[in-house]
PDB file of N, CA and C in Angstrom:
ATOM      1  N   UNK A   1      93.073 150.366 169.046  1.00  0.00           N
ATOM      2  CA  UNK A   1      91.776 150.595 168.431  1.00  0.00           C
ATOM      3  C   UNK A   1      90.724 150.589 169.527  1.00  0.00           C
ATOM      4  N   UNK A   2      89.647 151.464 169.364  1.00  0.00           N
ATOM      5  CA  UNK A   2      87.955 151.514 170.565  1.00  0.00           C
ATOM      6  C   UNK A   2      87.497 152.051 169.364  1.00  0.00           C
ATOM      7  N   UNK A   3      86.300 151.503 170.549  1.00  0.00           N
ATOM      8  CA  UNK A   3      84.948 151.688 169.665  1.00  0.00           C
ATOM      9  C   UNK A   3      84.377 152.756 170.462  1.00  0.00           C
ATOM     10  N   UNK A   4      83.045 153.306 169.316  1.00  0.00           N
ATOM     11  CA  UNK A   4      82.727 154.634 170.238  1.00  0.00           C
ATOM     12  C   UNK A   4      80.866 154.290 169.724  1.00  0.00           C
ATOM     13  N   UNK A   5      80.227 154.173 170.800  1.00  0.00           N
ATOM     14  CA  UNK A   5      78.481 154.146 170.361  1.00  0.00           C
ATOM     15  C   UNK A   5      78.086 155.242 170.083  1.00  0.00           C
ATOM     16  N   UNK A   6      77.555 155.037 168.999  1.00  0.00           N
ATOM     17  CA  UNK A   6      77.390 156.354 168.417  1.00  0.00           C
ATOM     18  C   UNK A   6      76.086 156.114 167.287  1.00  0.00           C
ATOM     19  N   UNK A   7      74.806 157.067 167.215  1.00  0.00           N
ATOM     20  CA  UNK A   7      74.117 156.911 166.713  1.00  0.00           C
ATOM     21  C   UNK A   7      74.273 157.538 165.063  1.00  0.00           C
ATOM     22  N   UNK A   8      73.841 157.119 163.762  1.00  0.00           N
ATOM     23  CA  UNK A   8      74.364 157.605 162.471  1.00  0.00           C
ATOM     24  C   UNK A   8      72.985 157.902 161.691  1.00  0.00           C
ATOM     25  N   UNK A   9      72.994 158.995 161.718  1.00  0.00           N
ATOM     26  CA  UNK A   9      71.976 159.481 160.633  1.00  0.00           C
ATOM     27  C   UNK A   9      72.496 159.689 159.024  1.00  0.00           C
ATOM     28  N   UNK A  10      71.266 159.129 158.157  1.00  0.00           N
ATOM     29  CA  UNK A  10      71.677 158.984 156.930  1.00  0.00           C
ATOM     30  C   UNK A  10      70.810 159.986 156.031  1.00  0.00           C
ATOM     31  N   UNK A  11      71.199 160.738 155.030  1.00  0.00           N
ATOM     32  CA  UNK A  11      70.100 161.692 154.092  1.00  0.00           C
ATOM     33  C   UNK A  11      69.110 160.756 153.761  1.00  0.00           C
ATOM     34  N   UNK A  12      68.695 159.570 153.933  1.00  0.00           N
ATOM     35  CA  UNK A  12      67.170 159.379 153.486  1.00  0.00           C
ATOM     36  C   UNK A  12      66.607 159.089 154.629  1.00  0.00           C
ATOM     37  N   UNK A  13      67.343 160.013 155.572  1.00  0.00           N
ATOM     38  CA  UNK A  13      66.401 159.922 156.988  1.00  0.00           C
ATOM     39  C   UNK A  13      66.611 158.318 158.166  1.00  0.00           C
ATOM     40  N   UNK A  14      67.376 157.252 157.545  1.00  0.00           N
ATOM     41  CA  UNK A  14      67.386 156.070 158.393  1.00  0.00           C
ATOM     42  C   UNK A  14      68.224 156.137 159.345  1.00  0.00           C
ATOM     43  N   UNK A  15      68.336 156.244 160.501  1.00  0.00           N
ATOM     44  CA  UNK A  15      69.098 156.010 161.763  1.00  0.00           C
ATOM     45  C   UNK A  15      69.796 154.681 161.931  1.00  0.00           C
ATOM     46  N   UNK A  16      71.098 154.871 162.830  1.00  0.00           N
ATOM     47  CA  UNK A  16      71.154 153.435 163.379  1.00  0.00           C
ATOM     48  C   UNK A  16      72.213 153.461 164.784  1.00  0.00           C
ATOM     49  N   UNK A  17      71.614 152.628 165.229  1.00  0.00           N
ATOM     50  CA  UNK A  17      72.443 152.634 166.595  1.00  0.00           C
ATOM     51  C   UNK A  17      74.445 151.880 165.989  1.00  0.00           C
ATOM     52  N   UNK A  18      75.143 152.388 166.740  1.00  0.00           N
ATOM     53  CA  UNK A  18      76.193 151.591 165.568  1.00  0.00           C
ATOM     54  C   UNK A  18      77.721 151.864 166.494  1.00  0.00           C
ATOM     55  N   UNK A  19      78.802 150.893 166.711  1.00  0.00           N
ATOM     56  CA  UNK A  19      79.859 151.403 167.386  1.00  0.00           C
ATOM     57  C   UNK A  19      80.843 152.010 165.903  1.00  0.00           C
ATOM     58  N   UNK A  20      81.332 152.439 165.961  1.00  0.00           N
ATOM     59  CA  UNK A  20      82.486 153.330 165.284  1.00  0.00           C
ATOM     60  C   UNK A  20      83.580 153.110 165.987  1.00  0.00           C
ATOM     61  N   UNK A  21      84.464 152.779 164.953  1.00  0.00           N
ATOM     62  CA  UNK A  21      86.605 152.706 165.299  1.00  0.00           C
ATOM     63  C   UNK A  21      87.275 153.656 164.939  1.00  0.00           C
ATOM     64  N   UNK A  22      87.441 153.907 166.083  1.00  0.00           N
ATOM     65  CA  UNK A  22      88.663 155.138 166.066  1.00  0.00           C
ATOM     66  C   UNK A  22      90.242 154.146 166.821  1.00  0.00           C
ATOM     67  N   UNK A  23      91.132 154.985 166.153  1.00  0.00           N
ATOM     68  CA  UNK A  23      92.552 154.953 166.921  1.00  0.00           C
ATOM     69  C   UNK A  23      92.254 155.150 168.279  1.00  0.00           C
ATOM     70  N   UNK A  24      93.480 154.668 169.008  1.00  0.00           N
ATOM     71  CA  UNK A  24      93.123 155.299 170.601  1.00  0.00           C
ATOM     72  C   UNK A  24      93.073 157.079 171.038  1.00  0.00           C
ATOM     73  N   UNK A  25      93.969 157.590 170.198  1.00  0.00           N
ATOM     74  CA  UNK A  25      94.144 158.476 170.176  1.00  0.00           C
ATOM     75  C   UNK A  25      93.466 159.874 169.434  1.00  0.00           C
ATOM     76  N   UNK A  26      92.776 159.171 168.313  1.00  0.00           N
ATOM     77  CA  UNK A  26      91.139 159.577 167.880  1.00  0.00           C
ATOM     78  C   UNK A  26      90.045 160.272 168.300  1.00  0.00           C
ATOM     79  N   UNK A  27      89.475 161.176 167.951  1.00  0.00           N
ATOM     80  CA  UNK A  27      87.781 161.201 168.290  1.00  0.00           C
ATOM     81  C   UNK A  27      87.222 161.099 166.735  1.00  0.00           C
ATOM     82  N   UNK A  28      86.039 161.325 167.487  1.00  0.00           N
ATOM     83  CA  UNK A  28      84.785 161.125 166.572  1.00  0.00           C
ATOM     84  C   UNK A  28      85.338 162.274 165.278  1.00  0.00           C
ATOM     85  N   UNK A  29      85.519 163.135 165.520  1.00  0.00           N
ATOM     86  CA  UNK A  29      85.638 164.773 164.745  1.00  0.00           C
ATOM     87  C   UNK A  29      86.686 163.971 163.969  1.00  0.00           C
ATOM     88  N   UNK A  30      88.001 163.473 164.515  1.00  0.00           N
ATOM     89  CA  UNK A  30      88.836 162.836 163.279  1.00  0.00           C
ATOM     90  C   UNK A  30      88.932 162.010 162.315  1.00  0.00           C
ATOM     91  N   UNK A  31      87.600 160.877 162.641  1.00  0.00           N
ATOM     92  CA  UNK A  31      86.907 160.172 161.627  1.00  0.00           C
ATOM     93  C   UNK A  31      86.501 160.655 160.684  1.00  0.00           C
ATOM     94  N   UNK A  32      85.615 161.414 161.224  1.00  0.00           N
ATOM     95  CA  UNK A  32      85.017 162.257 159.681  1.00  0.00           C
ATOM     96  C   UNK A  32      85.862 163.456 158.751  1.00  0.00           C
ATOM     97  N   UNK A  33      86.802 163.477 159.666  1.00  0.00           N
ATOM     98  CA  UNK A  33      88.291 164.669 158.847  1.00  0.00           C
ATOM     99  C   UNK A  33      88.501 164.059 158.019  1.00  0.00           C
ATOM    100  N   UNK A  34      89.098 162.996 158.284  1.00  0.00           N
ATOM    101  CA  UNK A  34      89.994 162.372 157.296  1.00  0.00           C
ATOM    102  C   UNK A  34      90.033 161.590 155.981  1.00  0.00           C
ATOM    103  N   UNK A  35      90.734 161.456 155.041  1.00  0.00           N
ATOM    104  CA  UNK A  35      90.593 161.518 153.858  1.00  0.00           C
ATOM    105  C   UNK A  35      90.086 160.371 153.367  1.00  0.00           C
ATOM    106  N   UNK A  36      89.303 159.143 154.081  1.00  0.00           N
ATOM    107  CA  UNK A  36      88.823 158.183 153.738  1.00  0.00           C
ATOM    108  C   UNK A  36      87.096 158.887 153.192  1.00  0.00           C
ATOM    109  N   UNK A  37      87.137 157.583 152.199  1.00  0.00           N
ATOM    110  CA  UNK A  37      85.392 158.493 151.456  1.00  0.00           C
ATOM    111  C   UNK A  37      84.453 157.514 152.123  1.00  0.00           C
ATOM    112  N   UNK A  38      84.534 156.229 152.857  1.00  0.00           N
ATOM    113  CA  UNK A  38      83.856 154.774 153.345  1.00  0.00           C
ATOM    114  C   UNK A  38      84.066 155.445 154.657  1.00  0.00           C
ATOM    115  N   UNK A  39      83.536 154.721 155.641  1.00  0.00           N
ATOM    116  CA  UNK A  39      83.552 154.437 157.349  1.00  0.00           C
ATOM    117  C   UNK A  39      83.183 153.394 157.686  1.00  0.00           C
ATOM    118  N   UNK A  40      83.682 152.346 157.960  1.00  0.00           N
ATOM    119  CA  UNK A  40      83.111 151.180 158.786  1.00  0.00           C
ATOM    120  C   UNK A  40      82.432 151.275 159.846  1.00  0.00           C
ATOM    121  N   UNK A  41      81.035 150.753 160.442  1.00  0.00           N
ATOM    122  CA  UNK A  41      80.052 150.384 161.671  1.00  0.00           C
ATOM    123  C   UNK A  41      79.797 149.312 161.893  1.00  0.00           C
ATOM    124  N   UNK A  42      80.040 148.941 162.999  1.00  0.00           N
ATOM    125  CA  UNK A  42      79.021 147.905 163.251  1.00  0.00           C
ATOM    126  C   UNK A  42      77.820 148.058 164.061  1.00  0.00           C
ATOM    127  N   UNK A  43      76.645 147.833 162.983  1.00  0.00           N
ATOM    128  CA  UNK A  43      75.151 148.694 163.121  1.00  0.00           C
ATOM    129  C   UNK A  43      74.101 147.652 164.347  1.00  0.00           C
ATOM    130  N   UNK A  44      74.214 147.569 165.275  1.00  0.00           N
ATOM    131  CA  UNK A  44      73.496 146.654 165.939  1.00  0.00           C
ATOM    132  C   UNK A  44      71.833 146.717 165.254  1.00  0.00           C
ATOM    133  N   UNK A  45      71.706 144.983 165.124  1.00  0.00           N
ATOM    134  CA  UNK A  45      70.213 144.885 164.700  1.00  0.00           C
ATOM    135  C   UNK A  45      68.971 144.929 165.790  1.00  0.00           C
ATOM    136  N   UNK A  46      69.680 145.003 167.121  1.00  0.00           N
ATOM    137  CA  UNK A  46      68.573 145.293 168.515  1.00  0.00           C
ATOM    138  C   UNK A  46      69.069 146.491 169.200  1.00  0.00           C
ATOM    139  N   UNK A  47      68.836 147.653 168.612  1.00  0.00           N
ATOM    140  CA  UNK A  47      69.550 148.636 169.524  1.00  0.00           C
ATOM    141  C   UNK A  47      69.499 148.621 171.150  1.00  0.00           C
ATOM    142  N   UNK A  48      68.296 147.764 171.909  1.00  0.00           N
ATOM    143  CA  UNK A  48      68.453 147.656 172.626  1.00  0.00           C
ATOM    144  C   UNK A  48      69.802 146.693 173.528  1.00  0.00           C
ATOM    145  N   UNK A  49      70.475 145.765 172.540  1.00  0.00           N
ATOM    146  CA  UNK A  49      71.227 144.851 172.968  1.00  0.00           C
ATOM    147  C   UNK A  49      72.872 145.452 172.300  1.00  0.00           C
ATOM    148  N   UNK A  50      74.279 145.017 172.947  1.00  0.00           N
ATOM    149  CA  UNK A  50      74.995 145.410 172.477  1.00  0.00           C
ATOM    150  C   UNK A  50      75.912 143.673 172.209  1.00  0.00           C
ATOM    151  N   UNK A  51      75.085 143.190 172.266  1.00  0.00           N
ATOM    152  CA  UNK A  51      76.237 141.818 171.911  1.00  0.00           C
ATOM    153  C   UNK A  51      76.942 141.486 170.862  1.00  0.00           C
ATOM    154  N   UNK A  52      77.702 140.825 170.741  1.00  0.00           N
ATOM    155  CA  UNK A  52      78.424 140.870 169.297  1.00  0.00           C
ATOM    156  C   UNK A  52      77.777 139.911 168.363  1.00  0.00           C
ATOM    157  N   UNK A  53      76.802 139.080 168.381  1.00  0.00           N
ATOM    158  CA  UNK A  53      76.307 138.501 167.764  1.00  0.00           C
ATOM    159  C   UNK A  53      74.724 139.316 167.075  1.00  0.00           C
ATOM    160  N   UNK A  54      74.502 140.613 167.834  1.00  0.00           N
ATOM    161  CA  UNK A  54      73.120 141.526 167.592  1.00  0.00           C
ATOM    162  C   UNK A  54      73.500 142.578 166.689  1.00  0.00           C
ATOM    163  N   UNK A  55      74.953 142.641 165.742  1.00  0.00           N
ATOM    164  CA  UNK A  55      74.954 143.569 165.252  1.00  0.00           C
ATOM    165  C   UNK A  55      75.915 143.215 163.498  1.00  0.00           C
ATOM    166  N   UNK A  56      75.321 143.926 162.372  1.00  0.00           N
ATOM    167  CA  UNK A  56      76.451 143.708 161.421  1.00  0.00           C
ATOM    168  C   UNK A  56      77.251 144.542 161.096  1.00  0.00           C
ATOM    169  N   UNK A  57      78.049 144.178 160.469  1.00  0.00           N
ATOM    170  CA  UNK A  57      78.637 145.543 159.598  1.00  0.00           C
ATOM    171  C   UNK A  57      78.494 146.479 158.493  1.00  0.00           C
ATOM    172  N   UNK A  58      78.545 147.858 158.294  1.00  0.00           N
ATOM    173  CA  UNK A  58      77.799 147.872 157.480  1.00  0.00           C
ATOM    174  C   UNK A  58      79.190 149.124 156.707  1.00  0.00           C
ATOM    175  N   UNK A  59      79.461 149.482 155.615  1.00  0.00           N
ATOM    176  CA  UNK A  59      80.512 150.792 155.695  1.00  0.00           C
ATOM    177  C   UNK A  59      79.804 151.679 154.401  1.00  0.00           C
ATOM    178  N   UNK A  60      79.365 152.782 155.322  1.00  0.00           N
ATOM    179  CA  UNK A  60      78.814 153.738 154.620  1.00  0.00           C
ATOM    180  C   UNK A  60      79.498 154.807 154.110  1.00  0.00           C
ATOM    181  N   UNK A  61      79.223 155.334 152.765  1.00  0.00           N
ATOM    182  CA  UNK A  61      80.145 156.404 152.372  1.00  0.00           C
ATOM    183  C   UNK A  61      79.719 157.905 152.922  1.00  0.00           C
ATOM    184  N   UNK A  62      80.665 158.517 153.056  1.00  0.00           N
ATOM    185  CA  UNK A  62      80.834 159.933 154.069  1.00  0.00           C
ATOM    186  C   UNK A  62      79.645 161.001 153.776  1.00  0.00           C
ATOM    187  N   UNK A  63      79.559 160.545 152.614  1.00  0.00           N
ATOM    188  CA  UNK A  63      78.751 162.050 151.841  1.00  0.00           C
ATOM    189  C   UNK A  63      76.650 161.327 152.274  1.00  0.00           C
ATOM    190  N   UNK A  64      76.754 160.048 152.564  1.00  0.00           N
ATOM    191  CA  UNK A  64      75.818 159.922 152.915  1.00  0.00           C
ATOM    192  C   UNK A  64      74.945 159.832 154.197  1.00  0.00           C
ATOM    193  N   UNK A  65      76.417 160.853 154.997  1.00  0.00           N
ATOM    194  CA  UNK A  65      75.883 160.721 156.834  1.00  0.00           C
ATOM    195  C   UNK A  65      75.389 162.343 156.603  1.00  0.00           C
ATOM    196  N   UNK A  66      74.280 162.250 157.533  1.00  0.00           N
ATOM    197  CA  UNK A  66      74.021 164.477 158.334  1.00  0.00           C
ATOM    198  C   UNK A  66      74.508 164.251 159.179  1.00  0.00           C
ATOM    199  N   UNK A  67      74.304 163.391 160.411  1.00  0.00           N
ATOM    200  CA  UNK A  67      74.593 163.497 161.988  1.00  0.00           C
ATOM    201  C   UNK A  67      75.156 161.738 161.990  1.00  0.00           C
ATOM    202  N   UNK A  68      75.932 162.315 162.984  1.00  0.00           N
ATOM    203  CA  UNK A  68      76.617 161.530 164.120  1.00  0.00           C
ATOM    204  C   UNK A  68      76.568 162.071 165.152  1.00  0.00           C
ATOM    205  N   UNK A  69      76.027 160.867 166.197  1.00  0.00           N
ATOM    206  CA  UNK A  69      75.905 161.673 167.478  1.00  0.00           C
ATOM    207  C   UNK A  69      76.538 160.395 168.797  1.00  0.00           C
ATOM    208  N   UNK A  70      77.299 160.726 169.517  1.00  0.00           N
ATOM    209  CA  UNK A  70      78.056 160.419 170.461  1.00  0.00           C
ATOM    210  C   UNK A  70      77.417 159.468 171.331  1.00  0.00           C
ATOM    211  N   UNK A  71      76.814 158.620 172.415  1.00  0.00           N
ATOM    212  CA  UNK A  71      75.750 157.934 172.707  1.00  0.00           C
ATOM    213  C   UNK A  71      77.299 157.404 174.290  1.00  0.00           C
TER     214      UNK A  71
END
């Protein structure tokens, strides 16, 4: 399993800085292929900070992302 930083745009416009799990063997493009309707993030609450204590989890359903973007 890795994580990938990656910023997540949502249809009511809210952003978030956020790592995403992929397989090792994974990208980003196969996350969103696949037949899960949820995605797990963990959405950091200081985008400036990446510690594991600065961020929660949050699992948003598919139909409510526009962009994902790679970071």
């Amino acid at each position: 399993m890795k994580t990938l930083k990656v910023i997540v745009t949502l249809t009511d416009g809210r952003s978030y800085w956020a790592n995403a799990f992929l397989e090792d063997s994974d990208r980003l493009q196969d996350l969103l292929n696949d037949n899960r309707k949820f995605i797990p993030f963990n959405v950091f609450i200081d985008e400036r900070s990446t510690k594991a204590d600065t961020y929660r989890l949050m699992i948003i359903h598919k139909d409510s992302i526009t962009t994902i973007e790679e970071r």
